[in-house]
PDB file of N, CA and C in Angstrom:
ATOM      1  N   UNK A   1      26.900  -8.480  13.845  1.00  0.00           N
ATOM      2  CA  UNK A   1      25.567  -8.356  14.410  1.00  0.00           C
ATOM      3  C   UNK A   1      24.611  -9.213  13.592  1.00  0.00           C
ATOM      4  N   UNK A   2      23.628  -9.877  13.800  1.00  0.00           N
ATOM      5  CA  UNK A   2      22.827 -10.492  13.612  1.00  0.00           C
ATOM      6  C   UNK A   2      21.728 -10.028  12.945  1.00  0.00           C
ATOM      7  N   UNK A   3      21.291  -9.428  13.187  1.00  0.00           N
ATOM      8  CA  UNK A   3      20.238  -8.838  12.851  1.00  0.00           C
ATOM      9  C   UNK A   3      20.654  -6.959  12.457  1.00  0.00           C
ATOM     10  N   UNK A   4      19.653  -6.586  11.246  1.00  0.00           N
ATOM     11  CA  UNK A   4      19.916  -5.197  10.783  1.00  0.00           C
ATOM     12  C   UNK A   4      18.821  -4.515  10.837  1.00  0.00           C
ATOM     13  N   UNK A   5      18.229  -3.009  11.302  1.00  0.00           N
ATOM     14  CA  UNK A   5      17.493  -2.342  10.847  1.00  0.00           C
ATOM     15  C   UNK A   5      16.346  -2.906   9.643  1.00  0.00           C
ATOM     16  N   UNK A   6      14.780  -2.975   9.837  1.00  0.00           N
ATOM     17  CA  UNK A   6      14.526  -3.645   8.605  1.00  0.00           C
ATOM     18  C   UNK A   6      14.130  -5.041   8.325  1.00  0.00           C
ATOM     19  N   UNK A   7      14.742  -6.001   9.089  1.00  0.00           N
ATOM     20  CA  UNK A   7      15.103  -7.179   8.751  1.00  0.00           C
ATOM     21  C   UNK A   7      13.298  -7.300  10.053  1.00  0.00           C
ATOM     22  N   UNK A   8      12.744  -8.802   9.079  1.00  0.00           N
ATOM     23  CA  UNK A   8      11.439  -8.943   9.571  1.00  0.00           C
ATOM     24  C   UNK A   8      11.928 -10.330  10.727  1.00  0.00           C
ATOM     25  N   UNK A   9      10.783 -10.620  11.644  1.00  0.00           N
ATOM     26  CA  UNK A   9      11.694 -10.837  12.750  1.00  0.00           C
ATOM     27  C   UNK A   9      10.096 -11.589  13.241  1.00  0.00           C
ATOM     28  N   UNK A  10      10.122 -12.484  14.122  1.00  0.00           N
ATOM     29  CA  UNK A  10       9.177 -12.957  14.817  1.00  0.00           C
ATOM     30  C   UNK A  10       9.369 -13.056  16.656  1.00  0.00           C
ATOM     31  N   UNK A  11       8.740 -12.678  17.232  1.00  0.00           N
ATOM     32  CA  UNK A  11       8.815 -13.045  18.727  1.00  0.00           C
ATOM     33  C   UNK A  11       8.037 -14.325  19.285  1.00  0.00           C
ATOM     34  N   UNK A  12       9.305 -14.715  19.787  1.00  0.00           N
ATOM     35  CA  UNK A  12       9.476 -16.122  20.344  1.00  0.00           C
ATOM     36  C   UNK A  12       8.009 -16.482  21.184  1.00  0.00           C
ATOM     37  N   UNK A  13       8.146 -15.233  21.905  1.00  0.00           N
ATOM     38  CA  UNK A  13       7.079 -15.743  23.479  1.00  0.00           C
ATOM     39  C   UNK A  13       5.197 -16.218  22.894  1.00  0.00           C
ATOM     40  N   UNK A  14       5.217 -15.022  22.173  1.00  0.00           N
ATOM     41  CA  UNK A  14       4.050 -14.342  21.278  1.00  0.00           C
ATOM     42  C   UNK A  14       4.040 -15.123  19.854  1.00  0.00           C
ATOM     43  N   UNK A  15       4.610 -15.282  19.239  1.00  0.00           N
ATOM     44  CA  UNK A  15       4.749 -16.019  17.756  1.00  0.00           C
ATOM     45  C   UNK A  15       4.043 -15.238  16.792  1.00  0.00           C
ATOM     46  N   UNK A  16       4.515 -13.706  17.120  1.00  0.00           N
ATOM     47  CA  UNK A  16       3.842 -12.736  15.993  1.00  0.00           C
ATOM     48  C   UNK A  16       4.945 -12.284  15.462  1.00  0.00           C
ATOM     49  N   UNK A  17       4.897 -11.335  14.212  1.00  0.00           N
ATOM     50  CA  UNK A  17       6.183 -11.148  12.952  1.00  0.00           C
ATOM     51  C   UNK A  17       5.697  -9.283  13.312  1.00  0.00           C
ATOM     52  N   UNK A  18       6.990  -9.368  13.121  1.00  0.00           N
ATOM     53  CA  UNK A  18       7.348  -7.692  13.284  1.00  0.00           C
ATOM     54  C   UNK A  18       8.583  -7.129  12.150  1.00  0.00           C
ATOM     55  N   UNK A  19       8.932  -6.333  13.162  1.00  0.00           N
ATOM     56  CA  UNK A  19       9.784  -5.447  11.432  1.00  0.00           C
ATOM     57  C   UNK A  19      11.196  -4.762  12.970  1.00  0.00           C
ATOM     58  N   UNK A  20      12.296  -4.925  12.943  1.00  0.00           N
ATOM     59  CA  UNK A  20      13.458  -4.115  13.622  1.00  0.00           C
ATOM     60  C   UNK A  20      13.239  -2.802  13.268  1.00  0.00           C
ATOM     61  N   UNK A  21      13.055  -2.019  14.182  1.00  0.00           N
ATOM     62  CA  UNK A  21      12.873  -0.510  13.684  1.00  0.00           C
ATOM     63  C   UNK A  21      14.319   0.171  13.979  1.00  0.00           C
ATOM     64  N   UNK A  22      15.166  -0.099  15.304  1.00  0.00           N
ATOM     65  CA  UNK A  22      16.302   0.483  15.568  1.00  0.00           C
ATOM     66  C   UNK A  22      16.946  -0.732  16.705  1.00  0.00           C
ATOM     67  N   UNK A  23      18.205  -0.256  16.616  1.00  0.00           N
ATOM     68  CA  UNK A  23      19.658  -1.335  17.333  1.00  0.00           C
ATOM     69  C   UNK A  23      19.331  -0.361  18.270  1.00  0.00           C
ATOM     70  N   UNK A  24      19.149  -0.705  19.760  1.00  0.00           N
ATOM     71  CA  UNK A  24      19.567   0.278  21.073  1.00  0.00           C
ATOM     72  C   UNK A  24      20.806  -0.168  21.357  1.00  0.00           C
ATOM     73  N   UNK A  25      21.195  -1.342  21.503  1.00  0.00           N
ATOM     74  CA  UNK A  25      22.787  -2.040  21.909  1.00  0.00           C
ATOM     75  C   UNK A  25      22.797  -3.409  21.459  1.00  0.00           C
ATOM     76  N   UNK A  26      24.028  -3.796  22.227  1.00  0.00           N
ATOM     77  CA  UNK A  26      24.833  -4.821  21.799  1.00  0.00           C
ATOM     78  C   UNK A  26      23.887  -6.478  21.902  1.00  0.00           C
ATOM     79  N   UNK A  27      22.810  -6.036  22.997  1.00  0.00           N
ATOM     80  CA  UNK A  27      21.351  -7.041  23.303  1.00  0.00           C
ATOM     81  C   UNK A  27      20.029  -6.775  22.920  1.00  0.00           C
ATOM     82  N   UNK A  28      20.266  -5.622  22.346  1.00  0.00           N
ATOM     83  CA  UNK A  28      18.552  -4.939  22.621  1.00  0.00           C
ATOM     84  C   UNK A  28      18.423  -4.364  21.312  1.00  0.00           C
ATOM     85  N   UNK A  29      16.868  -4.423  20.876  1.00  0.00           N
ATOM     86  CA  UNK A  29      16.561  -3.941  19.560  1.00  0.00           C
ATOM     87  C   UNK A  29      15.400  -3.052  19.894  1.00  0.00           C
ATOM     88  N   UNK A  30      14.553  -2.051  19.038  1.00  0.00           N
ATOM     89  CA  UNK A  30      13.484  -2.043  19.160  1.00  0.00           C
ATOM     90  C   UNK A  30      12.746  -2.038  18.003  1.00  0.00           C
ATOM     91  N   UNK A  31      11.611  -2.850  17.741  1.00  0.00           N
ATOM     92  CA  UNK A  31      11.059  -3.626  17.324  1.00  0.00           C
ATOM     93  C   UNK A  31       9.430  -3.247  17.409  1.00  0.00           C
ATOM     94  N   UNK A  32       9.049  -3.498  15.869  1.00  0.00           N
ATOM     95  CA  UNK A  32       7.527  -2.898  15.941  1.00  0.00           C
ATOM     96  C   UNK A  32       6.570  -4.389  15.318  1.00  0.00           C
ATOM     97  N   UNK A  33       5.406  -4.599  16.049  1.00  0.00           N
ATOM     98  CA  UNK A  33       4.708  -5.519  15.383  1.00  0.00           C
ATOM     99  C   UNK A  33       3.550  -4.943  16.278  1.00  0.00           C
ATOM    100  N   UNK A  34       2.641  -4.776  14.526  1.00  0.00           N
ATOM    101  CA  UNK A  34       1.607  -4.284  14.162  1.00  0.00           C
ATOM    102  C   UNK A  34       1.041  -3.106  14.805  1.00  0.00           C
ATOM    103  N   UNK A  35       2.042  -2.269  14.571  1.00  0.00           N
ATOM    104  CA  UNK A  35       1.960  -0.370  14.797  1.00  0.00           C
ATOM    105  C   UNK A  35       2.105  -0.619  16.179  1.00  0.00           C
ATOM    106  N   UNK A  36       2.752  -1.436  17.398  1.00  0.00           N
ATOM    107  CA  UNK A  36       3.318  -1.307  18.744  1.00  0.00           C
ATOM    108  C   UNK A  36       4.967  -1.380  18.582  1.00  0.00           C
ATOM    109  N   UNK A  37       5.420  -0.278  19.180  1.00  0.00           N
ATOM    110  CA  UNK A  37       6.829  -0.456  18.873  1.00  0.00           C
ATOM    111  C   UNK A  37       7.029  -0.567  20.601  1.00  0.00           C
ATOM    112  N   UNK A  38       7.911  -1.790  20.963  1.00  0.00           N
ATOM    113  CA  UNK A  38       8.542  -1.962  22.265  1.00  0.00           C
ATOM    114  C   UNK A  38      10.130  -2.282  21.679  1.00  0.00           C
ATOM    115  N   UNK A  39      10.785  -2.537  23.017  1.00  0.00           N
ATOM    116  CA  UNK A  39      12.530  -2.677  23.152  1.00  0.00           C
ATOM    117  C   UNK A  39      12.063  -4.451  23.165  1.00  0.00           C
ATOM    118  N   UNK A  40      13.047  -5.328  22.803  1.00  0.00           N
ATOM    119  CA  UNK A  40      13.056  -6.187  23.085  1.00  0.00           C
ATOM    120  C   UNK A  40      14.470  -7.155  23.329  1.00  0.00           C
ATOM    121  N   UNK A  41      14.795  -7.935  23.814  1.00  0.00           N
ATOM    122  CA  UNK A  41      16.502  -8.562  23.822  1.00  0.00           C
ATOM    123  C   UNK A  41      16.409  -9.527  22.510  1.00  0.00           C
ATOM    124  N   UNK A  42      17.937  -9.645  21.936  1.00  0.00           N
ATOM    125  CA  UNK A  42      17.861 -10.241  20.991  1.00  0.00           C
ATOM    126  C   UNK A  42      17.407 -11.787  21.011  1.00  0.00           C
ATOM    127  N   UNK A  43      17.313 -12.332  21.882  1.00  0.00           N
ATOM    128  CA  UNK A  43      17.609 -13.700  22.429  1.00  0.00           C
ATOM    129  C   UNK A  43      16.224 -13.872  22.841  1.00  0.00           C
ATOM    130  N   UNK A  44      15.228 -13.053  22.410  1.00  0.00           N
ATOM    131  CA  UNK A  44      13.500 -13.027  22.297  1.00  0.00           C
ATOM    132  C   UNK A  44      12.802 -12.786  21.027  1.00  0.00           C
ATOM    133  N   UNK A  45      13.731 -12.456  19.875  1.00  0.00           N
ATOM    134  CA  UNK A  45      13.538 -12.440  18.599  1.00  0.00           C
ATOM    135  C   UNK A  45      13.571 -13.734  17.665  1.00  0.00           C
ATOM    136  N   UNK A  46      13.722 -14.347  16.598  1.00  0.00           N
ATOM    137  CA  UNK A  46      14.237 -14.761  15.737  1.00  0.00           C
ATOM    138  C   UNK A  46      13.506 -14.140  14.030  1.00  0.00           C
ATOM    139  N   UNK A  47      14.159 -14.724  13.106  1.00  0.00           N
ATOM    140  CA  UNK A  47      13.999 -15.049  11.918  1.00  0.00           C
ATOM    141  C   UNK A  47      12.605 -15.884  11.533  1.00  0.00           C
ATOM    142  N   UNK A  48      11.668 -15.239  11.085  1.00  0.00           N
ATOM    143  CA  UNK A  48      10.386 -15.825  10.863  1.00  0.00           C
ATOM    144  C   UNK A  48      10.829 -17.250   9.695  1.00  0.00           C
ATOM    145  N   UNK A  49      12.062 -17.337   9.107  1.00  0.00           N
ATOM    146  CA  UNK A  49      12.008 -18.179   7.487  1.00  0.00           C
ATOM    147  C   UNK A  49      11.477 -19.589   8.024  1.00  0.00           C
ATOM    148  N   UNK A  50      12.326 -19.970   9.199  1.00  0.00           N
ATOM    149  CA  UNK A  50      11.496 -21.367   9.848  1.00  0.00           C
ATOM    150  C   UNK A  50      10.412 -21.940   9.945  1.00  0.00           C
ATOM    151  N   UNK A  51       9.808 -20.927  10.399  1.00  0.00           N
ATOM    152  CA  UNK A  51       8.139 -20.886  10.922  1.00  0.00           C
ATOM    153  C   UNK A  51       7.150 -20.836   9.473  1.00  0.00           C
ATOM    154  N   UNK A  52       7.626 -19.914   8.649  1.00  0.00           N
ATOM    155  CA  UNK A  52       6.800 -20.091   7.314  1.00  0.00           C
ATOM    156  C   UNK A  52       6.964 -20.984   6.530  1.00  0.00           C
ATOM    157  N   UNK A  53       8.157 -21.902   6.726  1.00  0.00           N
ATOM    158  CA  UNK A  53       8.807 -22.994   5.979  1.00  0.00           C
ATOM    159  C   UNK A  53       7.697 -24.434   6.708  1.00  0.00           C
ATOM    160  N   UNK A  54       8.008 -24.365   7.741  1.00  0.00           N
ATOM    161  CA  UNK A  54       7.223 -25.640   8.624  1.00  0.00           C
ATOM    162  C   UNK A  54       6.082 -25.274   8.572  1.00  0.00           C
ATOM    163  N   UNK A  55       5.027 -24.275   8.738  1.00  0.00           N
ATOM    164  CA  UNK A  55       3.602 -24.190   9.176  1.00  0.00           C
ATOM    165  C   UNK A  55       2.989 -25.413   8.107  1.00  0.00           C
ATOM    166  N   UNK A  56       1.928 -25.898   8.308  1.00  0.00           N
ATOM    167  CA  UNK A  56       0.982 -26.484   7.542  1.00  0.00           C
ATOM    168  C   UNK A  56       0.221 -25.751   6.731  1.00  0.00           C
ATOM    169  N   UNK A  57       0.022 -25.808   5.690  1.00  0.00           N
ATOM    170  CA  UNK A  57      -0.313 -24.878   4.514  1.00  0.00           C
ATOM    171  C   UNK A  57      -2.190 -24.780   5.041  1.00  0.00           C
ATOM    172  N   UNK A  58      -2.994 -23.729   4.710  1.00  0.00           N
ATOM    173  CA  UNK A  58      -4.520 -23.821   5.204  1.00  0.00           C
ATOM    174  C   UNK A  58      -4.709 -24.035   3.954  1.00  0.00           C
ATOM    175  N   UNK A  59      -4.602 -23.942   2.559  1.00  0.00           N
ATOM    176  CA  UNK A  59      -5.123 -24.711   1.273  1.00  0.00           C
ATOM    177  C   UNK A  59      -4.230 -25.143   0.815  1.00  0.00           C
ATOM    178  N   UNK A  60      -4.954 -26.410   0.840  1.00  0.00           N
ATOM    179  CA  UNK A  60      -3.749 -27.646  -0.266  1.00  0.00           C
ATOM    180  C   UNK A  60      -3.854 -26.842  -1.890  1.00  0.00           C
ATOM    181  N   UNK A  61      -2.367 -27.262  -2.388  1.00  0.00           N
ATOM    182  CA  UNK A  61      -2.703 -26.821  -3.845  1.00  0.00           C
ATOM    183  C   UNK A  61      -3.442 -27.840  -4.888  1.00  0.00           C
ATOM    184  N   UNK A  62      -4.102 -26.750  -5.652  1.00  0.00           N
ATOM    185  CA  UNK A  62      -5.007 -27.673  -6.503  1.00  0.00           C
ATOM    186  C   UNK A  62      -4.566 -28.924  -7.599  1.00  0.00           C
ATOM    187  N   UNK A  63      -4.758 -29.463  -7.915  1.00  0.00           N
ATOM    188  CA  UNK A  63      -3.987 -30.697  -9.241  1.00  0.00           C
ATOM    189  C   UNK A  63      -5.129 -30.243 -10.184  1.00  0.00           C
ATOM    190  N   UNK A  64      -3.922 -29.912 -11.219  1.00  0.00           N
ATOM    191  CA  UNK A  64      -4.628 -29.623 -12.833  1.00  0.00           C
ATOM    192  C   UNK A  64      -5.212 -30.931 -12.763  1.00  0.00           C
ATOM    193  N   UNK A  65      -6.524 -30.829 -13.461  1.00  0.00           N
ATOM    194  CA  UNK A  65      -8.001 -31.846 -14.291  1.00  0.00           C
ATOM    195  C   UNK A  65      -6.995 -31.480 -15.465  1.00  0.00           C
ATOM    196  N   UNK A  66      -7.098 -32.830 -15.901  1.00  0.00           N
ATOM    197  CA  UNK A  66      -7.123 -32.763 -17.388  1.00  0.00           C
ATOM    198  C   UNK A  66      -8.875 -33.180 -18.188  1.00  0.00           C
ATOM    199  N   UNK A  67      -9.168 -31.866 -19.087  1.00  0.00           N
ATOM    200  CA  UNK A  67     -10.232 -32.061 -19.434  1.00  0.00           C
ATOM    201  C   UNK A  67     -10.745 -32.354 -20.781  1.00  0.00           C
ATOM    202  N   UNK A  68     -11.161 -33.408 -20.559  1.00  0.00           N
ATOM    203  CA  UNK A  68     -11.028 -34.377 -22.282  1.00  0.00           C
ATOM    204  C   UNK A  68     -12.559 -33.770 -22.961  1.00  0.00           C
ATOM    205  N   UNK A  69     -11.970 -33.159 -24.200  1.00  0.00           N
ATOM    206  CA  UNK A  69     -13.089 -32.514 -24.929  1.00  0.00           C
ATOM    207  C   UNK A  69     -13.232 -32.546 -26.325  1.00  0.00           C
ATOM    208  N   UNK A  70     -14.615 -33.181 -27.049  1.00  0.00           N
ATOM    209  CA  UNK A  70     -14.804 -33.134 -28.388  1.00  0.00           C
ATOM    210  C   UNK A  70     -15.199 -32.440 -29.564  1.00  0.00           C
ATOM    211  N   UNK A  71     -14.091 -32.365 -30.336  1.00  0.00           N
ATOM    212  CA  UNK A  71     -14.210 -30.768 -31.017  1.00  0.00           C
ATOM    213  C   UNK A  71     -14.378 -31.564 -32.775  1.00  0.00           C
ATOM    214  N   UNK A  72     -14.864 -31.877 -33.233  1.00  0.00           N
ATOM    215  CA  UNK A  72     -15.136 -32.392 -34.448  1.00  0.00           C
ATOM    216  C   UNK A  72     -14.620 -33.706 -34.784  1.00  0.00           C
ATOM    217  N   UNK A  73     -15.587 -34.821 -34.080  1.00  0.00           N
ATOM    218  CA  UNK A  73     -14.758 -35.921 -33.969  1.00  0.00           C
ATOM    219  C   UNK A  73     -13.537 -36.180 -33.495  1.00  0.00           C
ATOM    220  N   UNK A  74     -12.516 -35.269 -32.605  1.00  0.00           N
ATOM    221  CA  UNK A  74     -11.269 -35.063 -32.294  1.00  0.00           C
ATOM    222  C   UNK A  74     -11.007 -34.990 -30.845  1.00  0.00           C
ATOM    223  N   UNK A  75     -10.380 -35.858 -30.166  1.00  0.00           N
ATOM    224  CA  UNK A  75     -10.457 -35.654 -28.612  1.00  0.00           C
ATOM    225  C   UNK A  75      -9.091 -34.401 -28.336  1.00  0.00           C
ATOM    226  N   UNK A  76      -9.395 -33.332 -27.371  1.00  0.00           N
ATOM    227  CA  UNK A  76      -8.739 -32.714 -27.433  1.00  0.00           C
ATOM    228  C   UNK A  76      -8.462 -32.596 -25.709  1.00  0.00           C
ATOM    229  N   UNK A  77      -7.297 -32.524 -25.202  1.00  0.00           N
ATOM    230  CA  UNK A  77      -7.124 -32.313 -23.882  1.00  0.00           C
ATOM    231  C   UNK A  77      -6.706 -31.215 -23.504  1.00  0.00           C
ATOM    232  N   UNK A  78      -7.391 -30.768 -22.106  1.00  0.00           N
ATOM    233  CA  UNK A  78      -6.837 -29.587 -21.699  1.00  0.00           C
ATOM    234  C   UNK A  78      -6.726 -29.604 -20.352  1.00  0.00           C
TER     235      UNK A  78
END
């Protein structure tokens, strides 16, 4: 089986992240995102790791300044 109880999960149609709450069968899960729990088929689920891997970040990370400072005639960097 693919998927376990637990395991965080995104829907395809919607592109929101949920949580597997219970296996009904061999196609069907049911599945909660954001306190709505519905049934859903597996083959309408996936694995969010993709989607958080590719998105475009909303803040770039910062680049250390190096900051050149004079402490008794002595250049000191930080």
């Amino acid at each position: 089986m693919k998927y376990q109880v637990g395991d965080k999960i995104i829907v395809l149609h919607s592109n929101e992240e949920g949580e597997i709450i219970d296996i009904i069968n061999d196609k069907m899960v049911l599945i909660d995102v954001r306190g709505v729990k519905f049934p859903a088929y597996m083959d309408q689920i996936d694995f969010p790791y993709f989607k958080r891997f590719s998105e475009k970040k909303l803040f770039p990370q910062k680049k250390e300044k190096n900051i050149l400072m004079m402490l008794n005639g002595k250049r000191i960097f930080r």
